[in-house]
Protein backbone atom coordinates (compact mmCIF):
# COMPACT_ATOMS: atom_id res chain seq x y z
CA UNK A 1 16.82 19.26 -32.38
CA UNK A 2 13.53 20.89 -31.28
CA UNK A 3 11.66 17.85 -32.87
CA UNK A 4 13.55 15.44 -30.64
CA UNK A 5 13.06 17.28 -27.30
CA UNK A 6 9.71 17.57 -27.88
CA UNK A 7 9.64 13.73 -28.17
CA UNK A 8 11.54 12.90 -25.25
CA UNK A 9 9.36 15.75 -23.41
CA UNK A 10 6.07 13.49 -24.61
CA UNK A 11 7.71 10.40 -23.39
CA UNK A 12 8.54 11.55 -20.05
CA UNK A 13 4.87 12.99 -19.94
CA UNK A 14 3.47 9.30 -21.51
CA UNK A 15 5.46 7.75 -18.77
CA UNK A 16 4.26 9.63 -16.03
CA UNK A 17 0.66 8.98 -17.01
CA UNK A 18 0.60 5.72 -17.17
CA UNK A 19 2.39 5.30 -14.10
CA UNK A 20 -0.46 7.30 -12.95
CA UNK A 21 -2.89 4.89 -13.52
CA UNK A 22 -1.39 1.83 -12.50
CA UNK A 23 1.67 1.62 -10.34
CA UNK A 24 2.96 4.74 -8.53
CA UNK A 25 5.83 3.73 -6.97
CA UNK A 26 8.46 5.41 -9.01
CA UNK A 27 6.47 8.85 -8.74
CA UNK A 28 5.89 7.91 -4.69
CA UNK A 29 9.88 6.61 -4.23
CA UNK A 30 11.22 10.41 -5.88
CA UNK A 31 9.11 12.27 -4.12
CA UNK A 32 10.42 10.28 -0.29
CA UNK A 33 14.00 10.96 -1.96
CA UNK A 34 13.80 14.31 -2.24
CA UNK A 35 11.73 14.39 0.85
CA UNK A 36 14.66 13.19 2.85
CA UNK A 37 18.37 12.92 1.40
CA UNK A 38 19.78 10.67 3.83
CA UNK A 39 17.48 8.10 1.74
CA UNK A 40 19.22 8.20 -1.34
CA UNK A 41 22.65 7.70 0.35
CA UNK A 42 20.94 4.40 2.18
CA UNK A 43 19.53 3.16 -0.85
CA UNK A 44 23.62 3.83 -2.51
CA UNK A 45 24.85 1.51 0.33
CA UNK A 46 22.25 -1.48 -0.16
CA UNK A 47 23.18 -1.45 -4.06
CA UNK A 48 26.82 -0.93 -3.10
CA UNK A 49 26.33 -3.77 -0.94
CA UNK A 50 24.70 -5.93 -3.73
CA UNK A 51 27.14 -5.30 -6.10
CA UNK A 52 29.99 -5.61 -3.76
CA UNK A 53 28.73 -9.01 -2.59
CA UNK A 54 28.10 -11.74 -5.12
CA UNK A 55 28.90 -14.51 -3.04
CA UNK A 56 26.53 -13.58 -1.04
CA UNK A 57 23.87 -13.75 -3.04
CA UNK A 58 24.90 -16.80 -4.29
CA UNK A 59 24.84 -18.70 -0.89
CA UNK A 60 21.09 -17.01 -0.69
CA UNK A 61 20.73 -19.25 -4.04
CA UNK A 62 22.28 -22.24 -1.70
CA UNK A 63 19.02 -21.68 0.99
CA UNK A 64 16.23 -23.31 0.56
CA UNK A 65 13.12 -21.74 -0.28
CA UNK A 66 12.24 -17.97 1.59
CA UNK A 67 9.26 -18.09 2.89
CA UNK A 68 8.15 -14.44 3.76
CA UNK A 69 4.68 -14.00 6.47
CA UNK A 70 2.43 -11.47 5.26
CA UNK A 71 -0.20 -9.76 6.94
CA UNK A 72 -2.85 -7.62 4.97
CA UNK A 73 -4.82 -4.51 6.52
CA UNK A 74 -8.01 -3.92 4.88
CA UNK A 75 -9.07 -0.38 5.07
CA UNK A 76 -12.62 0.02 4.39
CA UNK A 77 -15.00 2.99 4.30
CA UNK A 78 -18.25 1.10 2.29
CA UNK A 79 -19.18 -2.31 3.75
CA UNK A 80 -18.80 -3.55 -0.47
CA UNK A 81 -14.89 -2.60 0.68
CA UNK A 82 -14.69 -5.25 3.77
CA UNK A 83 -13.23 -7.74 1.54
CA UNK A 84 -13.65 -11.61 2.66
CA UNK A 85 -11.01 -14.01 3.63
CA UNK A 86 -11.21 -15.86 0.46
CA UNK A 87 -10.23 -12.79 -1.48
CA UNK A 88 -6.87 -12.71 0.16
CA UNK A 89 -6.12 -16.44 0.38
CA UNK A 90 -6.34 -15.90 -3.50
CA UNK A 91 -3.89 -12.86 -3.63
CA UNK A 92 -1.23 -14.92 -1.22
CA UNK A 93 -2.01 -18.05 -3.65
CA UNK A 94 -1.56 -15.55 -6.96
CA UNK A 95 1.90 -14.87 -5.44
CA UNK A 96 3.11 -18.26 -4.31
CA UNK A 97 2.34 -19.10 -8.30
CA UNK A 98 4.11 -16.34 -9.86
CA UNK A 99 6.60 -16.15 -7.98
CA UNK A 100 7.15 -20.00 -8.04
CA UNK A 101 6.61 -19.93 -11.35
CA UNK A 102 3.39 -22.25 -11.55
CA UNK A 103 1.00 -20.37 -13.03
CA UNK A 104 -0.47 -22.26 -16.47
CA UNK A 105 0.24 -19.18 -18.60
CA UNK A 106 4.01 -19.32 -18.20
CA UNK A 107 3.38 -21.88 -21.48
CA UNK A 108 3.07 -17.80 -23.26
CA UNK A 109 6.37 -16.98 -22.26
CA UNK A 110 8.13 -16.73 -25.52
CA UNK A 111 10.49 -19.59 -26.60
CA UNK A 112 13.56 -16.80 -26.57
CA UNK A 113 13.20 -15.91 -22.87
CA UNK A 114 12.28 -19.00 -21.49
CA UNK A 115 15.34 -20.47 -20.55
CA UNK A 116 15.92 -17.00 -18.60
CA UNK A 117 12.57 -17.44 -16.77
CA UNK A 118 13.19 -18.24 -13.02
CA UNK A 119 11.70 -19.79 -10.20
CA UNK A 120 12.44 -17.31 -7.68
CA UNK A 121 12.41 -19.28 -5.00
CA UNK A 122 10.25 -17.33 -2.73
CA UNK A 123 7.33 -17.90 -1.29
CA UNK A 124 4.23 -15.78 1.09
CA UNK A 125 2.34 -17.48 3.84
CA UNK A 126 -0.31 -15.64 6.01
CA UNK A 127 1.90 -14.27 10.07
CA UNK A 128 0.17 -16.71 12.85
CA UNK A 129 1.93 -14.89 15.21
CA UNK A 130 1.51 -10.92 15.18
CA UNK A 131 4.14 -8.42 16.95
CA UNK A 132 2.18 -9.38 20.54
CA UNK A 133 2.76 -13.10 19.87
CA UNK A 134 -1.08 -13.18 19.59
CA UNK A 135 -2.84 -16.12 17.54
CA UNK A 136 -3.54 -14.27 14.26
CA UNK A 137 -5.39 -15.05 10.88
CA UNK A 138 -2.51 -12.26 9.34
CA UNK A 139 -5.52 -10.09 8.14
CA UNK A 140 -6.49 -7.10 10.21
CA UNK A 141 -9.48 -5.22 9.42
CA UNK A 142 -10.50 -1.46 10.25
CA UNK A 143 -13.12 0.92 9.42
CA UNK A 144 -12.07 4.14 8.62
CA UNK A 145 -13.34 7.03 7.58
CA UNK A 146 -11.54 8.19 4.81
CA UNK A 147 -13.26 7.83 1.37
CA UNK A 148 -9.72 7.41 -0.28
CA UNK A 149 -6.52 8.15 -0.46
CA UNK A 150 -3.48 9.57 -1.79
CA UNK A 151 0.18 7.20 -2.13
CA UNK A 152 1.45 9.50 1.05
CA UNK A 153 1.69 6.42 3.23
CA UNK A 154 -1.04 8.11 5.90
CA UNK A 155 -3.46 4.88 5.42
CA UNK A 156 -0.04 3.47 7.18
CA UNK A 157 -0.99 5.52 10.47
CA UNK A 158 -3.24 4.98 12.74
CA UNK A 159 -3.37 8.71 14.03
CA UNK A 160 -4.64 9.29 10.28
CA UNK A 161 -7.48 6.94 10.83
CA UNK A 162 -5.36 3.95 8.54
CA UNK A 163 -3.64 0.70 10.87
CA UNK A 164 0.24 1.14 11.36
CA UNK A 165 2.50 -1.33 10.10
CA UNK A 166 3.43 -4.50 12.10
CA UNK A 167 7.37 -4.67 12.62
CA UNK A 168 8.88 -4.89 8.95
CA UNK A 169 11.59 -6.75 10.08
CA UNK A 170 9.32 -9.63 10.68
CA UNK A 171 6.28 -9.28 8.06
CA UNK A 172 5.40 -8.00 4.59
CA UNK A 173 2.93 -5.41 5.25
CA UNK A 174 0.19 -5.34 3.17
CA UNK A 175 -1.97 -2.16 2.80
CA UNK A 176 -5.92 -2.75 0.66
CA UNK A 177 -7.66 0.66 0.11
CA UNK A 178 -9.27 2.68 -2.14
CA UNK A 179 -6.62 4.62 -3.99
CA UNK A 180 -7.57 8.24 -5.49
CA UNK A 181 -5.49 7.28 -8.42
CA UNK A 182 -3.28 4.21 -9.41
CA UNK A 183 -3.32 0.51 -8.13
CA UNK A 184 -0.47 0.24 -6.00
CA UNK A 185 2.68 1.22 -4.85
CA UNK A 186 5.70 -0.49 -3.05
CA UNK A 187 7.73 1.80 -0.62
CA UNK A 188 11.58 2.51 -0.54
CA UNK A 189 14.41 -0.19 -0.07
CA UNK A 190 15.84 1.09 3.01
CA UNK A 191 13.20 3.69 3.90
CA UNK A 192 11.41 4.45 7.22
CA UNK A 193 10.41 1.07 8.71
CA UNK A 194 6.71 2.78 9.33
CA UNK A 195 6.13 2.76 5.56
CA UNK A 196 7.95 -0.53 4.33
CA UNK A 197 5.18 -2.54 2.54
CA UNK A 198 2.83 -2.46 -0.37
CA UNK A 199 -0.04 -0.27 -0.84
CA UNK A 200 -2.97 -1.91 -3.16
CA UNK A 201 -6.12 -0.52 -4.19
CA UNK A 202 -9.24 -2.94 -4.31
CA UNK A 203 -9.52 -3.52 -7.72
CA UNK A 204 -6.28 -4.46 -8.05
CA UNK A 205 -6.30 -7.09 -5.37
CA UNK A 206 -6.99 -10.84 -5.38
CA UNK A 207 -6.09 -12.92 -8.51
CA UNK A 208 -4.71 -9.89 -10.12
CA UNK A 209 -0.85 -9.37 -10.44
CA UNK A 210 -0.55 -5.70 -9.71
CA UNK A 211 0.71 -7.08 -6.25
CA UNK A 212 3.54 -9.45 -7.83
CA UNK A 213 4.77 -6.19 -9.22
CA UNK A 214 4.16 -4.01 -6.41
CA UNK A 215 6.15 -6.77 -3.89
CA UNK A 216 8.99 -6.87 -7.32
CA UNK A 217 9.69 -3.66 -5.85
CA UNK A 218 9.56 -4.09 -2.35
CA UNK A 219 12.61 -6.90 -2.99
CA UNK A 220 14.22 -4.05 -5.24
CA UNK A 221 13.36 -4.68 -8.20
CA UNK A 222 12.49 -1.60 -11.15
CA UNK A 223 10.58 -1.17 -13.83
CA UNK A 224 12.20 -2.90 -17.10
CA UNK A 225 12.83 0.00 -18.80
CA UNK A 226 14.87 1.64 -15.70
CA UNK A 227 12.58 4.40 -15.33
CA UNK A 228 13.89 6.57 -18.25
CA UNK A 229 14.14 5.74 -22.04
CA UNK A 230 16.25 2.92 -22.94
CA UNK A 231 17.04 2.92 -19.29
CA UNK A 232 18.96 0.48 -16.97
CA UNK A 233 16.84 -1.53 -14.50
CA UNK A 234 20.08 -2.91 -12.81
CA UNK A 235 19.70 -6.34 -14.20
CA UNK A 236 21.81 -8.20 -16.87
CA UNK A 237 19.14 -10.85 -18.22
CA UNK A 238 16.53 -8.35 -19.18
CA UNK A 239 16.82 -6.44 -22.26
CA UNK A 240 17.00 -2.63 -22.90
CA UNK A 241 13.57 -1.53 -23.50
CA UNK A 242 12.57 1.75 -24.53
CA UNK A 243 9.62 2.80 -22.02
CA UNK A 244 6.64 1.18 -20.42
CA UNK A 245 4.46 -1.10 -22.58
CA UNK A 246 0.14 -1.14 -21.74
CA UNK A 247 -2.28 -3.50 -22.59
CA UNK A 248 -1.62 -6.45 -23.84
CA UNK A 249 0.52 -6.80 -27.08
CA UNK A 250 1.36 -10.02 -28.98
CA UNK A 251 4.92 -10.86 -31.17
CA UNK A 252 7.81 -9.47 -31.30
CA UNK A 253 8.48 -5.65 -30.44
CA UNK A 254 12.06 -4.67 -30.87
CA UNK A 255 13.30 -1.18 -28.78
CA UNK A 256 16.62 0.04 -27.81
CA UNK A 257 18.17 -2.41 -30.24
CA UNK A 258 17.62 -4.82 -28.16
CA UNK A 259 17.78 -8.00 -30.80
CA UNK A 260 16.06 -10.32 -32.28
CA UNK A 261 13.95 -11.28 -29.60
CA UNK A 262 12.69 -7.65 -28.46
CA UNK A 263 11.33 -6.58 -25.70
CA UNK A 264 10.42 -8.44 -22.32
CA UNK A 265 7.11 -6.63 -22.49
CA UNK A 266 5.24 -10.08 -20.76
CA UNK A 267 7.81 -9.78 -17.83
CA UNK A 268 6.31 -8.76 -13.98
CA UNK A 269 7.91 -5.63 -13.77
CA UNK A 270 6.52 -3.94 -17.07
CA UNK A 271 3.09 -2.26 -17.05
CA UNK A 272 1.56 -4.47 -19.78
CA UNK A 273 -2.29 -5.96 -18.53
CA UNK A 274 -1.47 -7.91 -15.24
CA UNK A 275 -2.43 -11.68 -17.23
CA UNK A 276 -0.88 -11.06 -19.80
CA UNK A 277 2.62 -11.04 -17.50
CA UNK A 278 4.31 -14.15 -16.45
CA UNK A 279 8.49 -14.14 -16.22
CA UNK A 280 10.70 -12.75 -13.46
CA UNK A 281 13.80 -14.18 -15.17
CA UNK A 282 16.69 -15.53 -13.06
CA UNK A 283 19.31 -11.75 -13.14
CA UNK A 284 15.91 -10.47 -11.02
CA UNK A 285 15.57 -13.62 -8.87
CA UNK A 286 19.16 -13.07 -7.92
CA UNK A 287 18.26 -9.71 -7.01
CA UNK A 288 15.70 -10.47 -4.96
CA UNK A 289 17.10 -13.30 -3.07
CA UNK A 290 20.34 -11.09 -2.41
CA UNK A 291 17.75 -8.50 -0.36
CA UNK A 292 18.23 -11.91 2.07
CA UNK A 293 21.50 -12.45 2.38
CA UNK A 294 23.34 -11.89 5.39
CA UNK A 295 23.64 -8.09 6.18
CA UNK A 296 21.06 -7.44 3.05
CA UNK A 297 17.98 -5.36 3.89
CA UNK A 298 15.54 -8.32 4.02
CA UNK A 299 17.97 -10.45 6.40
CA UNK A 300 15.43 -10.53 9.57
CA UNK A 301 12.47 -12.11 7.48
CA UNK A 302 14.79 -15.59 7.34
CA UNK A 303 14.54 -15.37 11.40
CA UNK A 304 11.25 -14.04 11.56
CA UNK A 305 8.78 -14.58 14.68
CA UNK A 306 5.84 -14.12 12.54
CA UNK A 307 5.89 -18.45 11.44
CA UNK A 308 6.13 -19.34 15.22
CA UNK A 309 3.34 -20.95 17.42
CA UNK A 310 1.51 -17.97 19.38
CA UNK A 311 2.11 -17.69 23.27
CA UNK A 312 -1.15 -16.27 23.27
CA UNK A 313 -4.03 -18.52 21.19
CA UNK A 314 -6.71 -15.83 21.75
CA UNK A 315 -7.30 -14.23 18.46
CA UNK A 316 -8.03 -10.30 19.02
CA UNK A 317 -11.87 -9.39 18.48
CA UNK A 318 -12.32 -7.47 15.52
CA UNK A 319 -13.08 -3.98 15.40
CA UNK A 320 -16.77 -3.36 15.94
CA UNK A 321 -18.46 -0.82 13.27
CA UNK A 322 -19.05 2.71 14.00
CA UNK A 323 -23.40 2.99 14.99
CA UNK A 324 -22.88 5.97 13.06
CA UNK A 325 -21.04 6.94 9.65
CA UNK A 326 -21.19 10.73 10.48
CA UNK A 327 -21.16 13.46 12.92
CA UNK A 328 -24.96 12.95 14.98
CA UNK A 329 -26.22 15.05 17.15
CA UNK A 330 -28.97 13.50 19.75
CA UNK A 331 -31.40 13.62 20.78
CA UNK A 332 -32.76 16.24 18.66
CA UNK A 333 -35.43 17.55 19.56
CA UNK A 334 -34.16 17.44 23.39
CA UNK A 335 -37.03 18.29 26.10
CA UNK A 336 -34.12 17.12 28.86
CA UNK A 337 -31.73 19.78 27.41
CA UNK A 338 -29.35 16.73 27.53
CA UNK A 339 -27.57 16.45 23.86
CA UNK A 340 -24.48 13.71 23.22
CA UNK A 341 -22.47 14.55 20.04
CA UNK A 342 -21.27 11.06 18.30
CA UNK A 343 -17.88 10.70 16.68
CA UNK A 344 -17.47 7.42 16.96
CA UNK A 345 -16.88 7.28 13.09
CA UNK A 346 -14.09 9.53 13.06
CA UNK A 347 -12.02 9.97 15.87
CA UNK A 348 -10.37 13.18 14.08
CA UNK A 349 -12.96 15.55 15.74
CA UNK A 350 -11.69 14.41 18.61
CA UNK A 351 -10.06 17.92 20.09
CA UNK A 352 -12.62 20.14 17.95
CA UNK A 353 -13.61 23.11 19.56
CA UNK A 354 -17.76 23.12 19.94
CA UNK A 355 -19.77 26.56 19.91
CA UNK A 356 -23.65 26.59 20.24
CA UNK A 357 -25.18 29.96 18.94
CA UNK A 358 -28.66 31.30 19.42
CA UNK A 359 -30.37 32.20 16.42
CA UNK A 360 -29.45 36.16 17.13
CA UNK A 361 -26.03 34.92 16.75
CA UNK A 362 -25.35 35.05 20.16
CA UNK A 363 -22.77 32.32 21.73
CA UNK A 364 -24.32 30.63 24.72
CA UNK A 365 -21.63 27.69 25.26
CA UNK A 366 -18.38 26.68 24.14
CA UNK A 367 -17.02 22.73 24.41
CA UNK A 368 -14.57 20.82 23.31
CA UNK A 369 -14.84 17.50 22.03
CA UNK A 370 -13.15 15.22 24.66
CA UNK A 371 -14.47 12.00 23.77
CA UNK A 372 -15.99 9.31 21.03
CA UNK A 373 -19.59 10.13 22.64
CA UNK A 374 -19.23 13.84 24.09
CA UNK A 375 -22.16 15.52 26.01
CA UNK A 376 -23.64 18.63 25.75
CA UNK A 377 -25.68 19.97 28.89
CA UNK A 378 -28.82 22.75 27.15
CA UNK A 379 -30.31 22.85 30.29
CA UNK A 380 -30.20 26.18 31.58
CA UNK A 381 -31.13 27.52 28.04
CA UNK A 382 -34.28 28.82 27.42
CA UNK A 383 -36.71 26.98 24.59
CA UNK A 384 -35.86 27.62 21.21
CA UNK A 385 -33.31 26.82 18.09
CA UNK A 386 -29.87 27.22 18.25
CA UNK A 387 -26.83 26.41 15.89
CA UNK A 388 -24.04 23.97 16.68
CA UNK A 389 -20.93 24.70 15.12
CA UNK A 390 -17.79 22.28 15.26
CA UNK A 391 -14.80 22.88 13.34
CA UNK A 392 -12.16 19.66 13.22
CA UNK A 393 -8.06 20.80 12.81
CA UNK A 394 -8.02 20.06 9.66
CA UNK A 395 -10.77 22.53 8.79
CA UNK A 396 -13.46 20.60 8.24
CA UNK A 397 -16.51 21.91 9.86
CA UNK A 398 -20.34 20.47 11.25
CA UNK A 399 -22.96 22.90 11.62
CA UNK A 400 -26.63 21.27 12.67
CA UNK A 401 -29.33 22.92 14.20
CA UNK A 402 -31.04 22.05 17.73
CA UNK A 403 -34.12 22.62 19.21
CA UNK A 404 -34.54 23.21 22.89
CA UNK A 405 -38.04 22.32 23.87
């Protein structure tokens, strides 16, 4: 007995590390659940409602193809991070393909699941409208000033230095940044609108199919082995399957008793090596296409605004650089006793409280930081050093010395 909880204690823990290094949206969709209740009743109704309605989801299977408009925020902190336009007309074509099912490598799909294999039906096109009915290219760039981040959904705010979500009712959202940990993560059917989208760290963007997965969940879909050990990932066509498989593994491997032909390790929503994947089968196409259907959670994208021509053909200008990529202090030396404080880089020190100390310790101004550019008058201090000293709200402080001349 002690044997086999230890085992199941290693398997949880096996589970939750490799989760940690690829996708995170399990770990990231428990912790908004027990963050806030009310979620896991919503997410009750949409499955009640899936369950309860399979005629609906089969006149979704009557509509022609679902085109879904996408727009992608890059969030960059290094220039090598400000990836081009080409990139992401590679990641929206990787899509369209997998989710088509044209990709040349669904010839490795074995002979016992391919007559389960699916076009979905769905397709992703880059918004030419965005929320303002503005001409747009559906990729919105911003500097930022955070190194990286965590899967808490503040790259998704602006007033965290990240780019808040266009209406989800009328675009994917797509979020590329440099993750602390992981490669993605997808947010929760029937969570707050300001966090519905995908999250996808840079090296798991472009021809790489982390982002098929991640958008597998966005339309609902879970991990193939349900998140637990022999679990139940809600869909008929797939078989039982033990717990996550890595890399890339080749023949048959049998789990859960799940027959002859094994497990669906080469499917989307497992964790083996992204090209070594290539099935959504047709129980998780249903699934998908009932998010659609009418009074489903994914019903606005079919009416969407996002396909229609602008009203507005000026394309916003994009966001010019920061001059500086930290807190500077100038001039410095001053003879004028004029000093300006640039934060242009990072608007969070915005607010920060400024004090300038003689070098006896001695405070000889306070300011606060009212603006991107802020000045500081020395003038009616005598010649000599002093120390600046800014602390930001979330602690972090700047201390720089200045010489009066």
């Amino acid at each position: 007995m002690k044997l086999g909880i230890l085992f199941l204690l290693f398997l949880v823990s096996a589970i939750a590390g490799a989760q940690s290094s690829s996708c995170l949206s399990t770990t990231y969709q428990q912790a908004q659940i027990s963050a806030d209740p009310l979620l896991k009743i919503r997410q009750q109704a949409i499955e009640r409602f899936i369950s309860e309605h399979p005629n609906e989801a089969a006149r979704v299977e009557d509509m022609p193809v679902i085109k879904i408009p996408v727009v992608v925020h890059i969030l960059y902190h290094a220039p090598s991070e400000n990836i081009s336009d080409a990139l992401v007309h590679q990641q929206i074509a990787e899509l369209n393909a997998c989710f088509r099912r044209r990709n040349a490598d669904t010839n490795n799909t074995p002979a016992a699941f391919r007559r389960l294999a699916a076009d979905c039906e769905i397709e992703f096109a880059l918004a030419v409208s965005d929320p303002r009915k503005r001409s747009t290219t559906g990729i919105e760039r911003k500097y930022t000033p955070v190194v990286s981040w965590e899967a808490d959904d503040k790259m998704k705010q602006a007033a965290e230095m990240g780019v808040d979500a266009w209406d989800p009712a009328n675009y994917l959202n797509i979020w590329v940044v440099s993750l602390k940990r992981g490669l993605g993560y997808s947010s929760v059917v029937g969570g707050e609108s300001f966090r519905d989208g995908i999250v996808l760290s840079f090296p798991a963007f472009g021809t790489n199919r982390t982002a098929v997965h991640e958008v597998g969940h966005w339309l609902g879909l879970r991990h193939i082995w349900g998140d637990a050990y022999c679990g139940d990932d809600l869909i008929g066509d797939t078989p039982t399957q033990g717990n996550f498989t890595s890399g890339c593994p080749s023949g048959i491997r049998s789990t859960c008793n799940n027959g002859a032909a094994g497990d669906m390790y080469m499917n989307y929503m497992d964790l083996t090596d992204g090209n070594c994947t290539n099935l959504f089968t047709n129980g998780q196409k249903e699934r998908m296409r009932g998010q659609f259907a009418p009074g489903g959670p994914r019903e606005s994208l079919l009416s969407t605004y996002a396909f229609n021509p602008p009203l507005i053909n000026e394309i916003p200008l994009p966001q010019t650089d920061p001059a500086w990529l930290y807190a500077n202090v100038y001039p410095n030396p001053t003879s004028t006793g004029k000093v300006w404080m640039d934060v242009a880089f990072d608007e969070r020190w915005i607010g920060s409280e400024i004090s300038i100390t003689s070098m006896q310790g001695q405070t000889v101004l306070k300011a606060t930081v009212k603006m991107k550019q802020q000045e500081l008058d020395l003038s009616r201090l005598r010649a000599g050093m002093y120390l600046l000293t800014a602390v930001r709200k979330d602690g972090q402080k700047l201390q720089q010395k200045i010489i009066r001349q």
